[in-house]
Each structure stands twice: as structure tokens, then as C-alpha cells.
C-alpha atoms as a PDB file:
ATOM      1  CA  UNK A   1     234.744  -7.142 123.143  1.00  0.00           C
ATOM      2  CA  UNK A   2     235.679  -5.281 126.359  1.00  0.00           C
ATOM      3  CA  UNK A   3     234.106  -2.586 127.613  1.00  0.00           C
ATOM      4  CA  UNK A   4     234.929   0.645 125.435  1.00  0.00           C
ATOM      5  CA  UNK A   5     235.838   2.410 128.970  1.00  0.00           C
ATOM      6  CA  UNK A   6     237.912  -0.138 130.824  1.00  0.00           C
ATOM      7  CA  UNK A   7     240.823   0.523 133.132  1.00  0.00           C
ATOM      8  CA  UNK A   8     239.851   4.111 132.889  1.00  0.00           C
ATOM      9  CA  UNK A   9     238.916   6.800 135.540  1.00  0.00           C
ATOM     10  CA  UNK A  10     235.284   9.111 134.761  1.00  0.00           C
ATOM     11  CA  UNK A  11     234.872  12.201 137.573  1.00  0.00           C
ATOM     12  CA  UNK A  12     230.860  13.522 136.973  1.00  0.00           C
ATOM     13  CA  UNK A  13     229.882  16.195 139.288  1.00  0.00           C
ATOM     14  CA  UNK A  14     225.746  16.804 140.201  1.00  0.00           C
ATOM     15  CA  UNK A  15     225.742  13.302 140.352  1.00  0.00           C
ATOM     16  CA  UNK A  16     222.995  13.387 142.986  1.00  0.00           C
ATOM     17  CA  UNK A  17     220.214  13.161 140.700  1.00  0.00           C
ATOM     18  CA  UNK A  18     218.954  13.659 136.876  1.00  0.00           C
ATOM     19  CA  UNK A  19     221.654  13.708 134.542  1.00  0.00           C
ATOM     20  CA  UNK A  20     224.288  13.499 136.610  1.00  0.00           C
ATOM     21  CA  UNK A  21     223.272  10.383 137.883  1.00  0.00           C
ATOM     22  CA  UNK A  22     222.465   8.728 134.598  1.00  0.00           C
ATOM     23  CA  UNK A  23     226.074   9.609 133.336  1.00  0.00           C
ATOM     24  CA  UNK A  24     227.365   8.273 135.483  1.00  0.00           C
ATOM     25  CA  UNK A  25     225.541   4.948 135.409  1.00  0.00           C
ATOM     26  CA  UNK A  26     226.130   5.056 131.960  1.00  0.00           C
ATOM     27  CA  UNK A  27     229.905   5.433 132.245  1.00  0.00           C
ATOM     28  CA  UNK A  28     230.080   2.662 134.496  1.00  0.00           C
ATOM     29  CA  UNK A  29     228.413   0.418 131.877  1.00  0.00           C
ATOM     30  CA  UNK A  30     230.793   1.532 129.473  1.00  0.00           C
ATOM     31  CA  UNK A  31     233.516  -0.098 131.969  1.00  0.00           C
ATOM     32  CA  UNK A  32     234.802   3.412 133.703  1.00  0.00           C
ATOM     33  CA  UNK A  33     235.230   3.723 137.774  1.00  0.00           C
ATOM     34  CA  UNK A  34     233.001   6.583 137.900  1.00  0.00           C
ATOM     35  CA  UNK A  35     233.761   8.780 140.994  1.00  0.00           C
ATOM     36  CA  UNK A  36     230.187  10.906 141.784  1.00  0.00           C
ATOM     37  CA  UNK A  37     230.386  14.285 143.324  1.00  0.00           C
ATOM     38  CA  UNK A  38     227.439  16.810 144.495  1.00  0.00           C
ATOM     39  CA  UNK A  39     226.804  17.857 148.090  1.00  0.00           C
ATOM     40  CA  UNK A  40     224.120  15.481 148.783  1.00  0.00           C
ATOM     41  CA  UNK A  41     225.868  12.173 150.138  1.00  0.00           C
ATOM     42  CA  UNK A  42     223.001  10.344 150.821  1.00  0.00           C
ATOM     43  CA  UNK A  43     222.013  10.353 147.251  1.00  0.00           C
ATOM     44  CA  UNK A  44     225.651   9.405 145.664  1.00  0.00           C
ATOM     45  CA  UNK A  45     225.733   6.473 148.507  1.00  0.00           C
ATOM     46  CA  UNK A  46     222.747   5.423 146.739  1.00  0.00           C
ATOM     47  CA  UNK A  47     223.668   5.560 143.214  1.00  0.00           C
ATOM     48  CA  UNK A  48     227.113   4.030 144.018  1.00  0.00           C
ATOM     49  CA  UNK A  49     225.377   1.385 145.182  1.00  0.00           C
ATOM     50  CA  UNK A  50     222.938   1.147 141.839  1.00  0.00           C
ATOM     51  CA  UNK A  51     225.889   0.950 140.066  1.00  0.00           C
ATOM     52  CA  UNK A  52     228.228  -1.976 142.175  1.00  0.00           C
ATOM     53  CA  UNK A  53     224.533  -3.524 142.165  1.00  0.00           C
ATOM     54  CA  UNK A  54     225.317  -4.037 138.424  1.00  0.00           C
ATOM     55  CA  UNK A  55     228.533  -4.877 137.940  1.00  0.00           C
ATOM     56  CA  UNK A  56     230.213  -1.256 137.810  1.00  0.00           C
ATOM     57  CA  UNK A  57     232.748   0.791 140.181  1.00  0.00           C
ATOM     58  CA  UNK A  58     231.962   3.850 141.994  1.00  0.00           C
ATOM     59  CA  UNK A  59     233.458   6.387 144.352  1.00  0.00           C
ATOM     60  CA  UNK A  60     231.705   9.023 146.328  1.00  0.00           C
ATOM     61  CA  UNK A  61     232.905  12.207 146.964  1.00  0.00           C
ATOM     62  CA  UNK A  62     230.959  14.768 148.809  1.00  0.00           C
ATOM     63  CA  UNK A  63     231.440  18.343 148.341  1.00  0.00           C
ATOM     64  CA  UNK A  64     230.512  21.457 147.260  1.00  0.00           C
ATOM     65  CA  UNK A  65     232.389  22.591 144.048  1.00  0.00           C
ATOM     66  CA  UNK A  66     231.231  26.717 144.921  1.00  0.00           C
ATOM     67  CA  UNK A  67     234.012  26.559 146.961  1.00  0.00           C
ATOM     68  CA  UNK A  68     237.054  26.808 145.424  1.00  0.00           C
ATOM     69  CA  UNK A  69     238.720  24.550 147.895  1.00  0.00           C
ATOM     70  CA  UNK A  70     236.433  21.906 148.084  1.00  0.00           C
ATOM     71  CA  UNK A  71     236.400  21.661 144.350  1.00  0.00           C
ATOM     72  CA  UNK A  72     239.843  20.819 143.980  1.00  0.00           C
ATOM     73  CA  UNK A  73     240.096  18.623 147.231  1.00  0.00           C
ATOM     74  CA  UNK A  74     237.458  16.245 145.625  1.00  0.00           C
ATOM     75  CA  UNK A  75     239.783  16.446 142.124  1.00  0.00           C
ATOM     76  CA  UNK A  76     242.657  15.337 144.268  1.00  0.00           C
ATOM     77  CA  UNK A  77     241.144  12.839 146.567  1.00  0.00           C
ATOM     78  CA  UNK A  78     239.297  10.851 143.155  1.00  0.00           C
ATOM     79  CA  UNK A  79     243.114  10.808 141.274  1.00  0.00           C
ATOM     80  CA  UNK A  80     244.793   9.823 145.047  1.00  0.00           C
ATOM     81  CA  UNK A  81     241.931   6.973 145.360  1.00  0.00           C
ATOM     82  CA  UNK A  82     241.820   5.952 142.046  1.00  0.00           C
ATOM     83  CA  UNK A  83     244.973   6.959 140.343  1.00  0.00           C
ATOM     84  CA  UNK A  84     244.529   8.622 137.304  1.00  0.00           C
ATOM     85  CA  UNK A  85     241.415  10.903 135.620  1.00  0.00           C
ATOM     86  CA  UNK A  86     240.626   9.869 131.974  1.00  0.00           C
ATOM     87  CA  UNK A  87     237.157  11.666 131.694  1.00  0.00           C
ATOM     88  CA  UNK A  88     235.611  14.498 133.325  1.00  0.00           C
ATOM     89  CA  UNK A  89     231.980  15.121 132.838  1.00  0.00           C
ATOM     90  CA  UNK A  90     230.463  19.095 134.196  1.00  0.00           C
ATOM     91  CA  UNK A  91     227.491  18.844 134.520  1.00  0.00           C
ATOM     92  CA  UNK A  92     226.525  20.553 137.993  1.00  0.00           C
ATOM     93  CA  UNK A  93     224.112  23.112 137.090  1.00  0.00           C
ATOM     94  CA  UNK A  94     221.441  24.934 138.267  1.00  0.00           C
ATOM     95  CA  UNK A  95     218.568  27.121 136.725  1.00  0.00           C
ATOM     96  CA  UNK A  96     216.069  29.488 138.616  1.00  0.00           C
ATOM     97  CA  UNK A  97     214.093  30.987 135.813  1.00  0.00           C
ATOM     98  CA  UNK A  98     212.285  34.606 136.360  1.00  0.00           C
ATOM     99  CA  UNK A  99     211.811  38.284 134.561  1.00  0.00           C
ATOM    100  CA  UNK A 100     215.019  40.415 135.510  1.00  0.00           C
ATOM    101  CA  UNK A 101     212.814  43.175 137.251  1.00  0.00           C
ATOM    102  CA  UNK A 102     212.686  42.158 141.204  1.00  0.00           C
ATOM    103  CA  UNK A 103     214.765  38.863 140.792  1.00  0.00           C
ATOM    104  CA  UNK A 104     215.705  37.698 143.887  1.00  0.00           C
ATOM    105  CA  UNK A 105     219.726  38.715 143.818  1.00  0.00           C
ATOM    106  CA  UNK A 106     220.566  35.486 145.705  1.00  0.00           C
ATOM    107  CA  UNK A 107     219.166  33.585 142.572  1.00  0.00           C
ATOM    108  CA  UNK A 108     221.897  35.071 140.236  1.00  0.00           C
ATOM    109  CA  UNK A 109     224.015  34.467 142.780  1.00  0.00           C
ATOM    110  CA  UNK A 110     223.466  30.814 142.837  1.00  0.00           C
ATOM    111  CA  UNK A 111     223.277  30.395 139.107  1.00  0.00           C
ATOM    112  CA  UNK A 112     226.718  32.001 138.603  1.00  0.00           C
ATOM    113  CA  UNK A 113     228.545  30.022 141.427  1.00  0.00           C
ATOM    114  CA  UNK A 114     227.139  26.451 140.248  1.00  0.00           C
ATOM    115  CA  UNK A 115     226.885  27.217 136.569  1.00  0.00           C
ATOM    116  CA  UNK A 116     230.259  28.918 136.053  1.00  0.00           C
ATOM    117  CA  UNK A 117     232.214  28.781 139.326  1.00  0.00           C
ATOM    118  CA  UNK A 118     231.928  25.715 140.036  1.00  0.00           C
ATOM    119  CA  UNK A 119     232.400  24.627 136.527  1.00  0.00           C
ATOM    120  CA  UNK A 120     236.069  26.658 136.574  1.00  0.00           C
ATOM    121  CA  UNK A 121     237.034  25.545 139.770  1.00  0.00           C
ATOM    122  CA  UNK A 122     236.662  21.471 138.937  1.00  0.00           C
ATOM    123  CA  UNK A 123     237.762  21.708 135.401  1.00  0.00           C
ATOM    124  CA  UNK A 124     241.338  23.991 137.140  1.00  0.00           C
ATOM    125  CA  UNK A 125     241.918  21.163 139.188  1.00  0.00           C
ATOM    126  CA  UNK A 126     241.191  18.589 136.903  1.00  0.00           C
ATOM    127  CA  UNK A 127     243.465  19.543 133.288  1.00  0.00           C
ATOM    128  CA  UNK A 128     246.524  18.454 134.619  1.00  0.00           C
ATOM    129  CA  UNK A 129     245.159  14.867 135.380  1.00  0.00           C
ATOM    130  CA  UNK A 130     243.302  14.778 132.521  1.00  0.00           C
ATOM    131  CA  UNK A 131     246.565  15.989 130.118  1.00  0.00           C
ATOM    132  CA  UNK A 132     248.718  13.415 131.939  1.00  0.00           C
ATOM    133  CA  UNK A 133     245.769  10.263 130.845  1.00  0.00           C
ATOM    134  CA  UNK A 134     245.694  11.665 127.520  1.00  0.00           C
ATOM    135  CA  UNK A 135     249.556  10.666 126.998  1.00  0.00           C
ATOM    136  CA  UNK A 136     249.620   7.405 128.866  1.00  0.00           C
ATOM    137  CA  UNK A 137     246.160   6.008 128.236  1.00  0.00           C
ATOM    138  CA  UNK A 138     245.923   2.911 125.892  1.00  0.00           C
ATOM    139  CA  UNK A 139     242.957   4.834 124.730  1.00  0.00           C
ATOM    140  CA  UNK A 140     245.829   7.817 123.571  1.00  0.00           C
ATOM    141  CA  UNK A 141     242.798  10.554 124.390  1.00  0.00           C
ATOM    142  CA  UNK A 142     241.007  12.041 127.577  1.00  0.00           C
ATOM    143  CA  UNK A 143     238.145  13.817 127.265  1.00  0.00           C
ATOM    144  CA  UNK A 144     236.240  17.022 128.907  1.00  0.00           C
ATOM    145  CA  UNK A 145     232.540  17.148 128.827  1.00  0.00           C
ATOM    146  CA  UNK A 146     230.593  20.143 129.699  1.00  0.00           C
ATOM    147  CA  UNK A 147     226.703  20.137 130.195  1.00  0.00           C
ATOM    148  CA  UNK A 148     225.424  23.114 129.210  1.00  0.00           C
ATOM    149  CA  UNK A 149     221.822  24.183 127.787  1.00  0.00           C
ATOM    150  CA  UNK A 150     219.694  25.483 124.760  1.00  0.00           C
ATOM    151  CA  UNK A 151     219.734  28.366 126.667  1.00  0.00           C
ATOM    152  CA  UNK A 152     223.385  28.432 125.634  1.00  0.00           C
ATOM    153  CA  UNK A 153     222.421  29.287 122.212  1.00  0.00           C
ATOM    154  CA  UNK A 154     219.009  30.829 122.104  1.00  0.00           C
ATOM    155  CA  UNK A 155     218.106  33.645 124.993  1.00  0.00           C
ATOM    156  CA  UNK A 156     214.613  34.034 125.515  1.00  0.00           C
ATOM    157  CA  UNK A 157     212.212  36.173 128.427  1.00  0.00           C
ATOM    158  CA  UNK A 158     212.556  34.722 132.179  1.00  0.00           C
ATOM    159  CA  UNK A 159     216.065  33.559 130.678  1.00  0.00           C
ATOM    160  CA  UNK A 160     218.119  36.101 130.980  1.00  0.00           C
ATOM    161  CA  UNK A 161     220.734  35.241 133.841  1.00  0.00           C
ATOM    162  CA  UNK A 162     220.565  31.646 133.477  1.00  0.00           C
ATOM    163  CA  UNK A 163     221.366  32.244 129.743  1.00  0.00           C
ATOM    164  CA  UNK A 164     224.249  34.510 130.731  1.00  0.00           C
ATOM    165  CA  UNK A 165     225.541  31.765 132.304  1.00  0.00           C
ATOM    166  CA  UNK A 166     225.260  29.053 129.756  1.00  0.00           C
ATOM    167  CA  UNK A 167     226.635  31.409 127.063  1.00  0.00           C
ATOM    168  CA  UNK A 168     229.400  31.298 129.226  1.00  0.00           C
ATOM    169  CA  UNK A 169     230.070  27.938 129.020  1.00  0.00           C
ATOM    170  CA  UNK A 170     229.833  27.118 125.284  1.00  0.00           C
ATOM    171  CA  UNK A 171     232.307  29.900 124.872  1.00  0.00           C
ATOM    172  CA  UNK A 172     234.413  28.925 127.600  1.00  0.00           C
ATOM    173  CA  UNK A 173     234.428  25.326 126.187  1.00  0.00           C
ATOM    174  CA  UNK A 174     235.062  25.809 122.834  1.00  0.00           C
ATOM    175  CA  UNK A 175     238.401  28.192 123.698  1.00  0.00           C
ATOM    176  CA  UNK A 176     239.590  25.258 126.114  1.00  0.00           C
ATOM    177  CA  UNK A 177     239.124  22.917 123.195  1.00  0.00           C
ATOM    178  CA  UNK A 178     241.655  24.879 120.807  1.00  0.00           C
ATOM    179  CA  UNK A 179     244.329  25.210 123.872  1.00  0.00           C
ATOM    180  CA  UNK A 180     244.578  21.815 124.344  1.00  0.00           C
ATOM    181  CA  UNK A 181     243.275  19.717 121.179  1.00  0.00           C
ATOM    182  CA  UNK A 182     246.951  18.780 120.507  1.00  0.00           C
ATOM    183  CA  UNK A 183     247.628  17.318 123.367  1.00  0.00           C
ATOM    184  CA  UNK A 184     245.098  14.419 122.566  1.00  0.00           C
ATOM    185  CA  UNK A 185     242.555  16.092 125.622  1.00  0.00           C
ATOM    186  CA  UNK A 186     239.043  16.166 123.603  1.00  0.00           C
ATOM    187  CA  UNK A 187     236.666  19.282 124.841  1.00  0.00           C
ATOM    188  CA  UNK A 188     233.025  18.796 124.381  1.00  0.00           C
ATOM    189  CA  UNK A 189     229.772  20.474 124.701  1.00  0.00           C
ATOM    190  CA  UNK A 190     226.374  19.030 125.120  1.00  0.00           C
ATOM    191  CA  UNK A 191     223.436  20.887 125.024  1.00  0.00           C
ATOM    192  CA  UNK A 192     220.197  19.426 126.039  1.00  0.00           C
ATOM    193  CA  UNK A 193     216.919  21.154 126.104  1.00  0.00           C
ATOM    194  CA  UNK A 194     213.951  20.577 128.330  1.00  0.00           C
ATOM    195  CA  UNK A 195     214.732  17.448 130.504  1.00  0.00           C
ATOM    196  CA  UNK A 196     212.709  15.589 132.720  1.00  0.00           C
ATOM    197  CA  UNK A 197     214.549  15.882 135.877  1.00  0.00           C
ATOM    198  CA  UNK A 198     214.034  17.936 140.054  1.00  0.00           C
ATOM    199  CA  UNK A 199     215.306  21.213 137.730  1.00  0.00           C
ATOM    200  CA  UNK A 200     212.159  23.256 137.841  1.00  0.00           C
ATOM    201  CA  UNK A 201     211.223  22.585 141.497  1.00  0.00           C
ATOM    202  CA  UNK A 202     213.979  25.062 142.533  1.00  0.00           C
ATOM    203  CA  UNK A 203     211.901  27.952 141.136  1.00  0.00           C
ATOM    204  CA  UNK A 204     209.826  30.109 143.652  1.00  0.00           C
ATOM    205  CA  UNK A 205     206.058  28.789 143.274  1.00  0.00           C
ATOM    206  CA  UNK A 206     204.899  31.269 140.563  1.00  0.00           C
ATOM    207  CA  UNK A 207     207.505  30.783 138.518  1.00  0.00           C
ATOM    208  CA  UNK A 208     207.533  27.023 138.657  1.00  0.00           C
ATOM    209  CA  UNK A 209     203.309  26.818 137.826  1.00  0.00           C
ATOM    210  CA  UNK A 210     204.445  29.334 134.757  1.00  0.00           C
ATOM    211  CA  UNK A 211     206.972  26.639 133.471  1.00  0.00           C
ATOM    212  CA  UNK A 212     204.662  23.647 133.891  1.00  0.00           C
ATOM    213  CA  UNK A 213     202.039  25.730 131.786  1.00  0.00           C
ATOM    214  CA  UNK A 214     204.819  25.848 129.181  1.00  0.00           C
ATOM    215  CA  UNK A 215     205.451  22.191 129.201  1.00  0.00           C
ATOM    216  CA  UNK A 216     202.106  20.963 130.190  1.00  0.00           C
ATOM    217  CA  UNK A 217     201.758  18.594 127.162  1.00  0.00           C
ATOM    218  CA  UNK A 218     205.286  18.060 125.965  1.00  0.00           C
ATOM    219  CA  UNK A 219     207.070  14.924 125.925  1.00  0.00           C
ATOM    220  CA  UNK A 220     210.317  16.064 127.680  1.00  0.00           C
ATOM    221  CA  UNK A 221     214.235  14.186 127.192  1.00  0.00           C
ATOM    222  CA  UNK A 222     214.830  11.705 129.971  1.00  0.00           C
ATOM    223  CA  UNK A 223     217.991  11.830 131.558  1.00  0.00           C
ATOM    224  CA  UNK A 224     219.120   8.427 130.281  1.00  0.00           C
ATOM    225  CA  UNK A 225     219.125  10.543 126.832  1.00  0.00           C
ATOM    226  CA  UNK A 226     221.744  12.721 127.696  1.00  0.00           C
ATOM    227  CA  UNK A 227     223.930  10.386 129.493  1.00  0.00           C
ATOM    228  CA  UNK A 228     223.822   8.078 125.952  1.00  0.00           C
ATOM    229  CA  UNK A 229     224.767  11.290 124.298  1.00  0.00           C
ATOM    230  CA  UNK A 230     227.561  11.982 126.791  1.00  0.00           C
ATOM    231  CA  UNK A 231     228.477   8.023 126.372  1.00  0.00           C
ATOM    232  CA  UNK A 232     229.037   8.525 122.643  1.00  0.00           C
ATOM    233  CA  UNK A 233     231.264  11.357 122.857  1.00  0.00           C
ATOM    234  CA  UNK A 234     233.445   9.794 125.134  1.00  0.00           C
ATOM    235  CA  UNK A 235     233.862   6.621 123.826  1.00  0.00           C
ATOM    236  CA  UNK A 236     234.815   7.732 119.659  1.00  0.00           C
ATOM    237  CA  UNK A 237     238.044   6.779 118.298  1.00  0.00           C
ATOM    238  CA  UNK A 238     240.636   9.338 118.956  1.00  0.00           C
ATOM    239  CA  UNK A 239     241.240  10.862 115.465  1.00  0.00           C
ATOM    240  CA  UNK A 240     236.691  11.885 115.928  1.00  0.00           C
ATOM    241  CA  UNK A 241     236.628  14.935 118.341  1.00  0.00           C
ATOM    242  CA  UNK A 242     232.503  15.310 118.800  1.00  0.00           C
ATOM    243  CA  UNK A 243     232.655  19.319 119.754  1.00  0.00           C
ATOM    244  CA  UNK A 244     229.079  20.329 120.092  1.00  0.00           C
ATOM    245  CA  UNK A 245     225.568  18.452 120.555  1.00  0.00           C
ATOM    246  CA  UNK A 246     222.122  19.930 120.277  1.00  0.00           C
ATOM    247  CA  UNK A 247     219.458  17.894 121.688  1.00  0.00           C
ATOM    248  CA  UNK A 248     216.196  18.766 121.783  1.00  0.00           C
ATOM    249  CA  UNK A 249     212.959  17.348 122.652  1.00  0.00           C
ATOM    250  CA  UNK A 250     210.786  16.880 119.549  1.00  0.00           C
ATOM    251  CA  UNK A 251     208.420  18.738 120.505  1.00  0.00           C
ATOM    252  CA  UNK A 252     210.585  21.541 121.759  1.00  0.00           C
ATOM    253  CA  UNK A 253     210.539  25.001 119.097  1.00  0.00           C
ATOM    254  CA  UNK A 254     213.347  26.868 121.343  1.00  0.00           C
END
């Protein structure tokens, strides 16, 4: 049987590290030519080569998706390389945990121009190219994945901007899906909880010894869990539209 993704295009931004870089290692085993985006190039040279290493295709595109501009540059130079966009996979993110009272403004900052900016810009730039795959794919779908967080559905203390955010994008996802579920383009949601990935060492020091007090103990999701998750979604039969996924760790009461 060939590979469930062959002859088909898979854009995953973050792709520097953590789950980013394990969907898009698992795309590549599903057959896809998985273009990587994030800002760090040395990383994606690495992973691209991880992936040829076994067998896959990869493309690197360095930018940063805050920028409007750069965003849709890196859209247009994967679908000018590559020719086509069959699957896009959002899952840049970022998360700097802390009490509202004396937050550094510069971290909400951040969190809104990775978590939803950046989101909006690539996903602008991408519909088109994804619409167009979704008529003339032998696959007859596309599909839009958006990584977005338990924090998406339950707000809790320390929370409260990064939350803001990721209620954002569930809502934001879920609209896009009704726009443009007749024109075969699948929109999905994926919300993982706590992750073993570089996530908390953004936080300022207090903050990060806080979290590993919380998680001291618990057997955190691997990233290779979420990018299975993301490789189910994409690769259902056409008529199955996979919305929204919760996944937690076991251990994990929020």
C-alpha cells in the first residue's frame, strides 16, 4: 500500500523543535514533502536532514510568521518550490505563564503575536492553496490543522493571557471550519495538554521552578503523541472530518 500522504504537499510551522518537529517527521512518514518553518534555521537544517536521512522530503523555510510579510513570503515560496499545499499544520505557539498583576507587558505581547498573529497571517496566505488541492487532489480533501491547548478550554490562575489566546483559536477554528467545509478543505483542532517539550524554559525563573513543582511527578505527552494525533486527522477518508481532539496526559486533572 502506498503511503497514505503521497504526491502531496504538508507546510508545519514551529518546526524547530517539540511538536513541530515531530509532525513533521511524522508527515513525512506518511509520504508528504513536508516544508518546516520557524525562525531558527539551524534547527530545521537539522530536522530536514533527520527526515531525507529516512527516506522522506523536506524543505526549509526560515522566517518569522509575526510579521505579516514574512508569513506569507514563506506560504508563497513552499507552493513556488513545491507546487501545490495539501496540508497545513499551526502549530507555532508560545506560552509564558504568570499572575496578571505585574506581568511583564512584553510577555502578552509575545503570546498574542505567535499564538494568534502569526496563526492568522500563515493560515491568510495559505486558504487559497489549500482550496485549490482540495479540488484537484486524488485525495479530493485538504486539510487545516491548528495546535492549540487545554488551556483552550479550561482557564485556570497564571493562565490568564495565554488562555485568552488559545480560546481564540478553538473559536477561530471552528468558524473557519463551517466557511469552508463544502469545499472539501477539512479544519481541525488539536488540543494537547502538558507536553514534554523547551515550552516551560521560556518562563522567567520563578515562574518556571513554580511549573516544575506542578509537574514534578507527572508523566507528561511526548511530542511524538501529538504528531500521531495530527497524523490521524490528516490522513481519514474524506467523507470523516475529525474537528476537535482532547489529549491529555493521564495523569493530568486540568
Amino acid at each position: 500500500m502506498p503511503p497514505r500522504l503521497q504526491n502531496t504537499v504538508a507546510l508545519v510551522t514551529g518546526a524547530s523543535s517539540g511538536i513541530g518537529a515531530a509532525v513533521a517527521v511524522g508527515l513525512a512518514a506518511e509520504g508528504a514533502a513536508v516544508a518546516v518553518v520557524a525562525r531558527r534555521r539551524d534547527r530545521l537544517e537539522e530536522l530536514a536532514g533527520k527526515i531525507r536521512a529516512e527516506g522522506g522530503s523536506a524543505f526549509v523555510v526560515a522566517a518569522d510568521i509575526t510579521e505579516r510579510e514574512q508569513a506569507a513570503a514563506a506560504v508563497e515560496h513552499v507552493v513556488g518550490e513545491l507546487g501545490r499545499l495539501d496540508v497545513l499544520v499551526n502549530n507555532a505557539g508560545t506560552g509564558l505563564p504568570g499572575p496578571v498583576l505585574d506581568a511583564p507587558a512584553g510577555e502578552w505581547d509575545r503570546m498574542v503575536a505567535v499564538n494568534v498573529h502569526g496563526l492568522l497571517y500563515v493560515t491568510r496566505a495559505a486558504l487559497p492553496h489549500l482550496l485549490r488541492a482540495a479540488q484537484d487532489s486524488p485525495r479530493r480533501v485538504a486539510d487545516l490543522v491548528n495546535i492549540s491547548s487545554t488551556a483552550g478550554r479550561v482557564a485556570r490562575p497564571g493562565t490568564a493571557v495565554y488562555s485568552m489566546t488559545k480560546f481564540g483559536v478553538n473559536g477561530f477554528t471552528e468558524a473557519l471550519r463551517q466557511e469552508v467545509m463544502r469545499q472539501r478543505l477539512r479544519v481541525s483542532v488539536i488540543e494537547p495538554g502538558t507536553v514534554d517539550t523547551e515550552f516551560v524554559t521560556h518562563s522567567r525563573d520563578d515562574i518556571r521552578a513554580s511549573l516544575d513543582q506542578q509537574l514534578a511527578g507527572m508523566e507528561m505527552l511526548r511530542p511524538e503523541d501529538i504528531a500521531d494525533t495530527v497524523s490521524y486527522v490528516v490522513t481519514r477518508d474524506r467523507r470523516v472530518s475529525v474537528n476537535e481532539v482532547l489529549v491529555r496526559a493521564s495523569e493530568q486533572t486540568w
